[in-house]
C-alpha atoms as a PDB file:
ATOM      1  CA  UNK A   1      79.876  95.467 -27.023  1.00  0.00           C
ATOM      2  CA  UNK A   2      83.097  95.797 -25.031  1.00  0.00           C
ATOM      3  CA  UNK A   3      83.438  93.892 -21.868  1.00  0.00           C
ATOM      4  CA  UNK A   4      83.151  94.965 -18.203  1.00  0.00           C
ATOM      5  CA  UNK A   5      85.880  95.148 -15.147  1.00  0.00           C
ATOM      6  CA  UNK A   6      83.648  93.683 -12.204  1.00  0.00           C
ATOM      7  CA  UNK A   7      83.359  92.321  -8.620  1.00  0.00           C
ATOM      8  CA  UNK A   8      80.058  91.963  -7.507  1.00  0.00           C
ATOM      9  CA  UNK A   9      80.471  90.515  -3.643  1.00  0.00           C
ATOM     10  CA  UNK A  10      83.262  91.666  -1.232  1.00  0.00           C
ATOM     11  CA  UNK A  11      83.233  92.192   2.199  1.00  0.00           C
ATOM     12  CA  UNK A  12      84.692  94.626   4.568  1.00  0.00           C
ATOM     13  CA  UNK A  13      85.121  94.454   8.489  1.00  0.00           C
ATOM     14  CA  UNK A  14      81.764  95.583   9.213  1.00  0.00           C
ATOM     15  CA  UNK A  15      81.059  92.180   9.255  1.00  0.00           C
ATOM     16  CA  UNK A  16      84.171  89.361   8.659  1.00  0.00           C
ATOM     17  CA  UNK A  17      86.202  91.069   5.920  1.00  0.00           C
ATOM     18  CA  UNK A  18      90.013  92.456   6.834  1.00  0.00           C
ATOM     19  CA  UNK A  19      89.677  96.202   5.247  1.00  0.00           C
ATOM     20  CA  UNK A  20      87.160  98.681   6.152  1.00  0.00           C
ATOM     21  CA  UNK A  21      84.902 100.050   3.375  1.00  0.00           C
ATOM     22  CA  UNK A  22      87.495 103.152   2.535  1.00  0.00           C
ATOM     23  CA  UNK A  23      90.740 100.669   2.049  1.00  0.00           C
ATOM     24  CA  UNK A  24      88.537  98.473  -0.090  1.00  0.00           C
ATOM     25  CA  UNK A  25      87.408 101.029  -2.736  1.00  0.00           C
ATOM     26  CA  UNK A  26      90.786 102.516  -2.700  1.00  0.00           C
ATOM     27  CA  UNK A  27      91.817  99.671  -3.866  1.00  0.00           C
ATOM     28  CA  UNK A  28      89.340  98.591  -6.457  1.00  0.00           C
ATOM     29  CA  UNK A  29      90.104 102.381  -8.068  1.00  0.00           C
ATOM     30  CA  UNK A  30      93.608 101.496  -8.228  1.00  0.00           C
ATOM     31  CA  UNK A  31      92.725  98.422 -10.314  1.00  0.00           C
ATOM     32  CA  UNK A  32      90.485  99.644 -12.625  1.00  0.00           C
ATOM     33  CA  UNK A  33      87.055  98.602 -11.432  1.00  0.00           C
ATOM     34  CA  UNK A  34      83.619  99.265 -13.427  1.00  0.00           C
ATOM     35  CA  UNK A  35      81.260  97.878 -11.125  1.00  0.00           C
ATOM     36  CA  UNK A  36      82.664  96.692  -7.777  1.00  0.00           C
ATOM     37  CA  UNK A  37      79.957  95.714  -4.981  1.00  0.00           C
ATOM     38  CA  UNK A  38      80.084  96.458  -1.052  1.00  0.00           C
ATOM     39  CA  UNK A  39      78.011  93.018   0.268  1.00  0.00           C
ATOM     40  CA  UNK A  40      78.555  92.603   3.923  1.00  0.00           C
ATOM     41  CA  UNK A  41      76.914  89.753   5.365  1.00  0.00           C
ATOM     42  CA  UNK A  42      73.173  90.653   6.308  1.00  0.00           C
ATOM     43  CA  UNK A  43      74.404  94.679   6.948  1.00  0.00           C
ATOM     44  CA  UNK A  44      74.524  97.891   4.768  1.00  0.00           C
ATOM     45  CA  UNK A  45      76.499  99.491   7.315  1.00  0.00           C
ATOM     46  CA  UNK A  46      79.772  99.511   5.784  1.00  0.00           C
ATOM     47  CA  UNK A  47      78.722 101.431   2.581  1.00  0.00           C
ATOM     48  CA  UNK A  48      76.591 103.407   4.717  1.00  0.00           C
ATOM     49  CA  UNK A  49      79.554 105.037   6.727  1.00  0.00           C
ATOM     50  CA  UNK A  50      80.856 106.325   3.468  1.00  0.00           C
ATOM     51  CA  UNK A  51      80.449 110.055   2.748  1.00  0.00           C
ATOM     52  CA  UNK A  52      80.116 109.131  -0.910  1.00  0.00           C
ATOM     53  CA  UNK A  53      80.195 105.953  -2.749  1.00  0.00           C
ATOM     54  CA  UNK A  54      81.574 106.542  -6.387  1.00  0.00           C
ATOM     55  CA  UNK A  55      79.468 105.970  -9.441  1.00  0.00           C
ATOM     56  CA  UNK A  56      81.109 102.600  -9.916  1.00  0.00           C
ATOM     57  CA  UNK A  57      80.523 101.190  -6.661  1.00  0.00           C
ATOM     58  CA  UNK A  58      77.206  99.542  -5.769  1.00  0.00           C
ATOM     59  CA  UNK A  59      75.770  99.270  -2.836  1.00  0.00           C
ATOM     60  CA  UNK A  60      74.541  96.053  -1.426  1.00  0.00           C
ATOM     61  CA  UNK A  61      74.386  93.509   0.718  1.00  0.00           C
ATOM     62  CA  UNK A  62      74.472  89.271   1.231  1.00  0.00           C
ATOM     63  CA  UNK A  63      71.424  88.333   2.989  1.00  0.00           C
ATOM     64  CA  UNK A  64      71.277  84.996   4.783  1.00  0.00           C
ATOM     65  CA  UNK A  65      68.119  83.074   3.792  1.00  0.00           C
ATOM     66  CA  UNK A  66      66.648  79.849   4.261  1.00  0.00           C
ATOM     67  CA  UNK A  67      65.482  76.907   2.115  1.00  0.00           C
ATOM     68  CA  UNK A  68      62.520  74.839   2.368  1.00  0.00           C
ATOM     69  CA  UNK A  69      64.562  72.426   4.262  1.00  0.00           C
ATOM     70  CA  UNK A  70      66.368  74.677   6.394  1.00  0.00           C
ATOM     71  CA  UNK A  71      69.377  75.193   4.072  1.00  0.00           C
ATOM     72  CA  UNK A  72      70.723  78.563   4.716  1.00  0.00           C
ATOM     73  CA  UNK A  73      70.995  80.212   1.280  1.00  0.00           C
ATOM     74  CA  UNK A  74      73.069  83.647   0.432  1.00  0.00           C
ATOM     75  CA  UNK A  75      71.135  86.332  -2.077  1.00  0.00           C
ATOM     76  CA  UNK A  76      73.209  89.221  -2.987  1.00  0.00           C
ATOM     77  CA  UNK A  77      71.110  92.324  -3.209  1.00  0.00           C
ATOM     78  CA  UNK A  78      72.802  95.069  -5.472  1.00  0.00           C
ATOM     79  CA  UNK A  79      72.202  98.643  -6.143  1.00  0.00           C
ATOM     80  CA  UNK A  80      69.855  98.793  -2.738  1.00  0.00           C
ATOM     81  CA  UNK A  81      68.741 101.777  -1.036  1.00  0.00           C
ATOM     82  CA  UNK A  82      69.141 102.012   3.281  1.00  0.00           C
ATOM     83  CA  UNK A  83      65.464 101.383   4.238  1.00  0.00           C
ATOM     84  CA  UNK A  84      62.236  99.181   5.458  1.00  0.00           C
ATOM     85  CA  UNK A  85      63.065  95.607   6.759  1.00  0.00           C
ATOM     86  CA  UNK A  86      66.267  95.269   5.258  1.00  0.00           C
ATOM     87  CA  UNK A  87      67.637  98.459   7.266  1.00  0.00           C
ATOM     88  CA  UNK A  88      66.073  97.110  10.164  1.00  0.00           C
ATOM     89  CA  UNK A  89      67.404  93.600   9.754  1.00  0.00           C
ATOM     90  CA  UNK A  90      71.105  95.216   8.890  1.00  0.00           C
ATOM     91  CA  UNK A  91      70.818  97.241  12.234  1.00  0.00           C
ATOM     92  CA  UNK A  92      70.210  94.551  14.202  1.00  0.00           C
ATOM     93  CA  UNK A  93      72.958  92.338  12.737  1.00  0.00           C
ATOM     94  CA  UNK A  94      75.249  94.726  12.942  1.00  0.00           C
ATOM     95  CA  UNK A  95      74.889  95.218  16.595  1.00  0.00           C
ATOM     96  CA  UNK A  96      75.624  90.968  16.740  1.00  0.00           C
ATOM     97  CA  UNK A  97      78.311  91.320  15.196  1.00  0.00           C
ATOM     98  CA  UNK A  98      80.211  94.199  16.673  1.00  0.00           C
ATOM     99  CA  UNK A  99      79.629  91.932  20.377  1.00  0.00           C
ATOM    100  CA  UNK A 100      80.940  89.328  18.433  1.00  0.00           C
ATOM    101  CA  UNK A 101      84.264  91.021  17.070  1.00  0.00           C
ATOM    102  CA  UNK A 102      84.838  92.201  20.412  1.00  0.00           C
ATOM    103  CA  UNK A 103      83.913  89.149  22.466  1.00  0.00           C
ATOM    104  CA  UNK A 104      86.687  86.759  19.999  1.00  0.00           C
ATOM    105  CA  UNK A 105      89.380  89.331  20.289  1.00  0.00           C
ATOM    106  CA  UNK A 106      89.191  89.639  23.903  1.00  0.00           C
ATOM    107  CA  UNK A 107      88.989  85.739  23.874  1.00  0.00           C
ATOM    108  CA  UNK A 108      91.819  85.653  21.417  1.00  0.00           C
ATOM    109  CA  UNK A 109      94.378  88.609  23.166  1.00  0.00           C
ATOM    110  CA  UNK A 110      93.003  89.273  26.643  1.00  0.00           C
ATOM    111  CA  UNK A 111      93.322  93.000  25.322  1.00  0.00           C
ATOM    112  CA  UNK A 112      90.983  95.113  26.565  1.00  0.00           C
ATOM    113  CA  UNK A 113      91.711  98.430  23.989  1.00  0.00           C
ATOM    114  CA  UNK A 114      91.689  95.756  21.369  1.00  0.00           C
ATOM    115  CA  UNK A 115      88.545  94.393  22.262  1.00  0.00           C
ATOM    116  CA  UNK A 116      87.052  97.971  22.246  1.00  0.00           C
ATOM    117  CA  UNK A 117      88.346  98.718  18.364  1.00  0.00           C
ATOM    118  CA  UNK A 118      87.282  95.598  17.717  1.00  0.00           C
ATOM    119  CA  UNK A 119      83.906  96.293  18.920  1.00  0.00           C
ATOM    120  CA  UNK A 120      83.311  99.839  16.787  1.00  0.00           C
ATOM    121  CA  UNK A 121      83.454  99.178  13.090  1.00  0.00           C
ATOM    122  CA  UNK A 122      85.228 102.461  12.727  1.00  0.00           C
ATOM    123  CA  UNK A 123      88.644 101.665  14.245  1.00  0.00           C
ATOM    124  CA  UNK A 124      88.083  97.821  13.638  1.00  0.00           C
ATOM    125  CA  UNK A 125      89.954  97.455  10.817  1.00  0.00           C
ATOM    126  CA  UNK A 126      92.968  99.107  13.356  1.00  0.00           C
ATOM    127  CA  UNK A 127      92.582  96.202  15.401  1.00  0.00           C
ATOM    128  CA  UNK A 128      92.420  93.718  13.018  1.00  0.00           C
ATOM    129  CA  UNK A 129      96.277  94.419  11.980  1.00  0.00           C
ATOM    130  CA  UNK A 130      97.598  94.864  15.374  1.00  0.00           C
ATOM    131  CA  UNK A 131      95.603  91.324  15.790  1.00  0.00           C
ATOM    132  CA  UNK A 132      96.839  89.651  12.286  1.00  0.00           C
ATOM    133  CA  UNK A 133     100.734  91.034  13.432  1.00  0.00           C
ATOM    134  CA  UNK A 134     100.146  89.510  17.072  1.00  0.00           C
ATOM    135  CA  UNK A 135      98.680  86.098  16.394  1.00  0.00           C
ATOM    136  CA  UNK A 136      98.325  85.741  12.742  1.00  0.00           C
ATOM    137  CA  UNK A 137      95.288  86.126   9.970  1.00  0.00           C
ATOM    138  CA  UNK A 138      93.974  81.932  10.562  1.00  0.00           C
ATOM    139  CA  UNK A 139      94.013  82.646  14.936  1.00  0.00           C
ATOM    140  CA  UNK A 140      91.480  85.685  13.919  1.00  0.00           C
ATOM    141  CA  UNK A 141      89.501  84.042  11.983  1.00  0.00           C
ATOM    142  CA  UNK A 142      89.725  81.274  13.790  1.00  0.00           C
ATOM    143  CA  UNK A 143      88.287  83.509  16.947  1.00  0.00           C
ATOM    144  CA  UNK A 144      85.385  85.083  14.719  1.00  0.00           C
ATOM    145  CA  UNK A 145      84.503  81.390  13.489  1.00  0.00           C
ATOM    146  CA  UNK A 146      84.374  80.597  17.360  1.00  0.00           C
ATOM    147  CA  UNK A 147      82.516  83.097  18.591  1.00  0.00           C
ATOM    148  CA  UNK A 148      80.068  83.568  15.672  1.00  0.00           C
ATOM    149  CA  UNK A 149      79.186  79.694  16.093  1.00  0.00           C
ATOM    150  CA  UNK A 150      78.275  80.025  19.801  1.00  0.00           C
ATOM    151  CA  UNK A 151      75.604  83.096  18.660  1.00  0.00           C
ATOM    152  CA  UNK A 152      74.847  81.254  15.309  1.00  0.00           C
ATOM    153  CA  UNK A 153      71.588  78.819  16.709  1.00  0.00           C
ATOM    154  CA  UNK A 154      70.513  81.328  19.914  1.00  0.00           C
ATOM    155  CA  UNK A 155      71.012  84.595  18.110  1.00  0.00           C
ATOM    156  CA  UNK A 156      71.552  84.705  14.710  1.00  0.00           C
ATOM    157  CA  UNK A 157      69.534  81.672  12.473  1.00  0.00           C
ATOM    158  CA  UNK A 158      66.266  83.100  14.389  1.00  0.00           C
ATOM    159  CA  UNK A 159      66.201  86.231  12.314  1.00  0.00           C
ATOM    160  CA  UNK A 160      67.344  84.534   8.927  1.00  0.00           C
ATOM    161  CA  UNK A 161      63.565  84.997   6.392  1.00  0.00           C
ATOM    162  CA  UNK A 162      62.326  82.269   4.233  1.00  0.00           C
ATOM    163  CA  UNK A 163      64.485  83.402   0.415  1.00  0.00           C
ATOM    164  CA  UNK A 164      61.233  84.150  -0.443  1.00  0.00           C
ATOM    165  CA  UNK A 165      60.670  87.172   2.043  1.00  0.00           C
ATOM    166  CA  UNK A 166      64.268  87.821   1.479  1.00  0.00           C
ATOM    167  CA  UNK A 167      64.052  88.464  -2.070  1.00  0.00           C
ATOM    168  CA  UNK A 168      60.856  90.470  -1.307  1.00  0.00           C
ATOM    169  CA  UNK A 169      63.009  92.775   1.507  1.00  0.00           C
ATOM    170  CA  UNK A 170      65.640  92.982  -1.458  1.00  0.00           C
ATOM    171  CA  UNK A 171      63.270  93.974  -3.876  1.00  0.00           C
ATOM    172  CA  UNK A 172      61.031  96.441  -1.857  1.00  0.00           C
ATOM    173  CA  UNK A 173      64.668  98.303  -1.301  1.00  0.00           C
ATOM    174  CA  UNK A 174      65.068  98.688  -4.757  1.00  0.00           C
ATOM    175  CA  UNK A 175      68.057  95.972  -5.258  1.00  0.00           C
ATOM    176  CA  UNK A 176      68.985  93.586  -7.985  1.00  0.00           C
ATOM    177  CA  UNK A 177      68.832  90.173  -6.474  1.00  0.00           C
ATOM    178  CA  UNK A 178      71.319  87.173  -7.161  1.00  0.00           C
ATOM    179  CA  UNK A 179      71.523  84.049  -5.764  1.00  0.00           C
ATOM    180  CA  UNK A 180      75.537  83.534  -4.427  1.00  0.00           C
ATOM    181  CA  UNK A 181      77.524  80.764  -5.200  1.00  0.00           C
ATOM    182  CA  UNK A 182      74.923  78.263  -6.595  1.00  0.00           C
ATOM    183  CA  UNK A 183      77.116  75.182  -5.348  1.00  0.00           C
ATOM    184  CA  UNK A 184      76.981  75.248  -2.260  1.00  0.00           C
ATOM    185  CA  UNK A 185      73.425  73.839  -2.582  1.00  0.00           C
ATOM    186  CA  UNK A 186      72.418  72.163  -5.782  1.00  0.00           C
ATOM    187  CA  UNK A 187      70.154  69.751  -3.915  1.00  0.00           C
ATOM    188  CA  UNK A 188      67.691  72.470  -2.018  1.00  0.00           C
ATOM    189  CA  UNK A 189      64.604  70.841  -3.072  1.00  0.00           C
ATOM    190  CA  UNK A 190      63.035  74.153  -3.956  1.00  0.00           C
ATOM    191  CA  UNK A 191      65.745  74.889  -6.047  1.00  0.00           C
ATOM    192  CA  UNK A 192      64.227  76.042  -9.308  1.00  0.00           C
ATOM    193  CA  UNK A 193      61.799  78.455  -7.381  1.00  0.00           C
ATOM    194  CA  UNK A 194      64.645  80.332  -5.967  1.00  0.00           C
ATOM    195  CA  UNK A 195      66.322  80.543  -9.555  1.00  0.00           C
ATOM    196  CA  UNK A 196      63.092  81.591 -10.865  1.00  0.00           C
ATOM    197  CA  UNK A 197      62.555  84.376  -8.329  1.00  0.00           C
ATOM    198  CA  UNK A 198      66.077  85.932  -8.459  1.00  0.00           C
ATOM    199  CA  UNK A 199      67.171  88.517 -10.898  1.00  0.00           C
ATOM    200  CA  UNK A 200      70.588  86.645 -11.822  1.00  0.00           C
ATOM    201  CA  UNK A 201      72.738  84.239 -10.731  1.00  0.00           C
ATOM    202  CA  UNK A 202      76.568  84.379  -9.665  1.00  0.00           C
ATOM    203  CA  UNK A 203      78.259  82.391 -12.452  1.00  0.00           C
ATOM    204  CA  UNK A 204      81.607  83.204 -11.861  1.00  0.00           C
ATOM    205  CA  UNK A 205      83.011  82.473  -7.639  1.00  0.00           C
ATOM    206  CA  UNK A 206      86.421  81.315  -6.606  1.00  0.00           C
ATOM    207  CA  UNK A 207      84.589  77.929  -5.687  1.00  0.00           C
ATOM    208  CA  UNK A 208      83.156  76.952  -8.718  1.00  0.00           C
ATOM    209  CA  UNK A 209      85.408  75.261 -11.267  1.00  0.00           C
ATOM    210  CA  UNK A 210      84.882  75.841 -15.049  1.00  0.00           C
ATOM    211  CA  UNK A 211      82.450  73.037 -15.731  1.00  0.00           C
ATOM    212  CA  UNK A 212      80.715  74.329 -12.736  1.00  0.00           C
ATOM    213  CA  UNK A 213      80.767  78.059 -14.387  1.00  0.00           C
ATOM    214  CA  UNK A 214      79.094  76.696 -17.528  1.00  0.00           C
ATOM    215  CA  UNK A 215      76.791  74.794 -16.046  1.00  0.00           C
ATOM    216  CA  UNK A 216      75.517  77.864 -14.161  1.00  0.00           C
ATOM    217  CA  UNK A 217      75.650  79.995 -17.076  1.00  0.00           C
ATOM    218  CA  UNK A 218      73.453  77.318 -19.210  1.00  0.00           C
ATOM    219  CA  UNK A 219      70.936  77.887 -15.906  1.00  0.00           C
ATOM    220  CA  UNK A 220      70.840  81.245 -15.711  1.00  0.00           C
ATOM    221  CA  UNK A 221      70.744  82.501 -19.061  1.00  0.00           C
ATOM    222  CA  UNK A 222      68.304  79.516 -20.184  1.00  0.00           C
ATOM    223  CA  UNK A 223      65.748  81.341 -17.087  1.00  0.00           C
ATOM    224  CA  UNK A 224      67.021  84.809 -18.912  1.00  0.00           C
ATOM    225  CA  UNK A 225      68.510  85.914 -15.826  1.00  0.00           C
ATOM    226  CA  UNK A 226      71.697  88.080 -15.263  1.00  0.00           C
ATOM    227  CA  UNK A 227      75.014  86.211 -14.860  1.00  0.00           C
ATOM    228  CA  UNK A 228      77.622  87.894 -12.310  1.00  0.00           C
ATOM    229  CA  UNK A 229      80.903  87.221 -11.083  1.00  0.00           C
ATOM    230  CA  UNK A 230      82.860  87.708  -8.004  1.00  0.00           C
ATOM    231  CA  UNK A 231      86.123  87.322  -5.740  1.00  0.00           C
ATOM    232  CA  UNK A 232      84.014  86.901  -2.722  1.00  0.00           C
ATOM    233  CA  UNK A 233      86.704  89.120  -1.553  1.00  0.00           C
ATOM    234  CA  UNK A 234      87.170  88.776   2.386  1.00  0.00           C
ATOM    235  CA  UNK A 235      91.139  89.550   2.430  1.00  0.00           C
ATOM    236  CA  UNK A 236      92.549  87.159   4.752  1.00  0.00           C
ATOM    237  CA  UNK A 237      93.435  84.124   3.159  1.00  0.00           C
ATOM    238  CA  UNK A 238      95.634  82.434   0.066  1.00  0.00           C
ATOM    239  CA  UNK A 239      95.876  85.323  -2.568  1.00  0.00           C
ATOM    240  CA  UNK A 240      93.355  87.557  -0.763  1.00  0.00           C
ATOM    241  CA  UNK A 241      95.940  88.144   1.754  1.00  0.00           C
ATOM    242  CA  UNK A 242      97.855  90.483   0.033  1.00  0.00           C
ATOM    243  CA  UNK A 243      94.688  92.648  -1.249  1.00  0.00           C
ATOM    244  CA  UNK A 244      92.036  92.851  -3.445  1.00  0.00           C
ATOM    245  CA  UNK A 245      92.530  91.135  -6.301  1.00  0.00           C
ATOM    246  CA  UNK A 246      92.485  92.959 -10.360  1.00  0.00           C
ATOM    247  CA  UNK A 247      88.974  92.657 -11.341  1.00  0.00           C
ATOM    248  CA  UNK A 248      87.072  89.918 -13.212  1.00  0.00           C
ATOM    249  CA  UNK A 249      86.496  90.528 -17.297  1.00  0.00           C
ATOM    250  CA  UNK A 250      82.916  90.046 -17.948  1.00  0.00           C
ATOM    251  CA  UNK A 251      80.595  90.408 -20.950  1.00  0.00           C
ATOM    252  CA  UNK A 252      77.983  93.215 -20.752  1.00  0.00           C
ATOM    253  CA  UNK A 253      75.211  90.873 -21.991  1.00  0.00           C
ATOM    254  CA  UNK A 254      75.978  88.697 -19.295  1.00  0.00           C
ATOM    255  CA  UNK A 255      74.857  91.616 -16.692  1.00  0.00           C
ATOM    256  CA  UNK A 256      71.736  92.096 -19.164  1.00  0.00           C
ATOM    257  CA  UNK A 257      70.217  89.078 -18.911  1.00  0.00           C
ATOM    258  CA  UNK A 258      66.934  88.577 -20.115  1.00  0.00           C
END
């Protein structure tokens, strides 16, 4: 069985990734893609502003969720379809966080036009290059970090479900559901319910080293769960910077699971 090009979790600047939806799959058809995912944090809106989305581009999403002990926890919900709670829940985030583009630019620049591209997801990614020429890619995240901290508590964490109504929003929408980048929280105490409920697990993330990988692998696959694998693509920092990166060389059975 011959292996598979993938990236299954990538952002765009519909919520805090550099390129817009368009620049992003342009990209991923210039390197050869298979299966390349469109996850904005807690929103479908970025795939949904496409016309089209090719057959090798999934649509998703990377809910926020939260542990038994208030951990938040990221599922990645792939191949979903635009309705019930998770539409609603996208709508509403997406609302936050086109305030909150345009709130830390006009912080950042003063610049009123700015602020308003910033604001509309549509000409954002135009105002995120005048803004990375003017005061440089870490001042712009820097702003979003800044801003999105100050709605985080008041605004934001009050809408975030239990992982287990997440995964039921996910799954009601007709999505594959992984749990992102296992280690960040290895010590949730309900741990092995969440990798129980999920559909796979994502193995292979910039942040997990190779012992890290395997050990995550041994997890998954011992549950018979999917393994995936990922860039977490955002596009502003260390290699990121200059685009999306050529995609990740994964075996079929991995995406198989079971």
């Amino acid at each position: 069985m011959l292996p598979i090009r993938v990236g299954l979790h990538n952002h765009t600047c519909f919520s805090d990734g550099r390129l817009s939806p368009e620049q992003l799959l342009a990209q991923a058809q210039s390197l050869g893609y298979e299966r390349f995912a469109i996850t904005d944090h807690n929103s479908i809106a970025g795939w949904q502003s496409l016309e089209v989305l090719p057959e090798w581009a999934l649509p998703g999403i990377e809910l926020s969720a939260l542990s038994m002990d208030g951990t938040e926890v990221h599922l990645l919900g792939l191949g979903i379809r635009s309705e019930g709670r998770v539409l609603e829940h996208s709508q509403t985030f997406q609302a936050l966080y086109n305030a909150l583009w345009q709130e830390g630019t006009y912080l950042l620049t003063g610049d009123l036009q700015l602020a308003e591209w910033a604001f509309n997801p549509l000409t954002r990614s135009l105002s995120i290059e005048k803004l990375r020429v003017q005061s440089g890619a870490p001042r712009v995240v820097g702003a979003w970090a800044e801003t999105h901290n100050r709605y985080y508590q008041q605004k934001l964490r009050p809408l975030i479900p239990h992982w287990s109504e997440g995964i039921e929003w996910l799954h009601r929408a007709g999505a594959q559901v992984g749990l992102a980048h296992p280690q960040r929280y290895p010590h949730i105490p309900d741990l092995d319910q969440l990798l129980d409920s999920v559909d796979a697990v994502e193995v292979i993330h910039p942040s997990h080293t190779p012992e890290q990988r395997t050990h995550w692998r041994e997890q998954a696959q011992r549950r018979g769960k999917a393994c995936w694998a990922s860039h977490d693509f955002h596009g502003w920092s260390g290699e990121q910077k200059d685009g999306l990166l050529p995609p990740i060389i994964l075996e079929r059975a991995w995406l198989e699971g079971g």
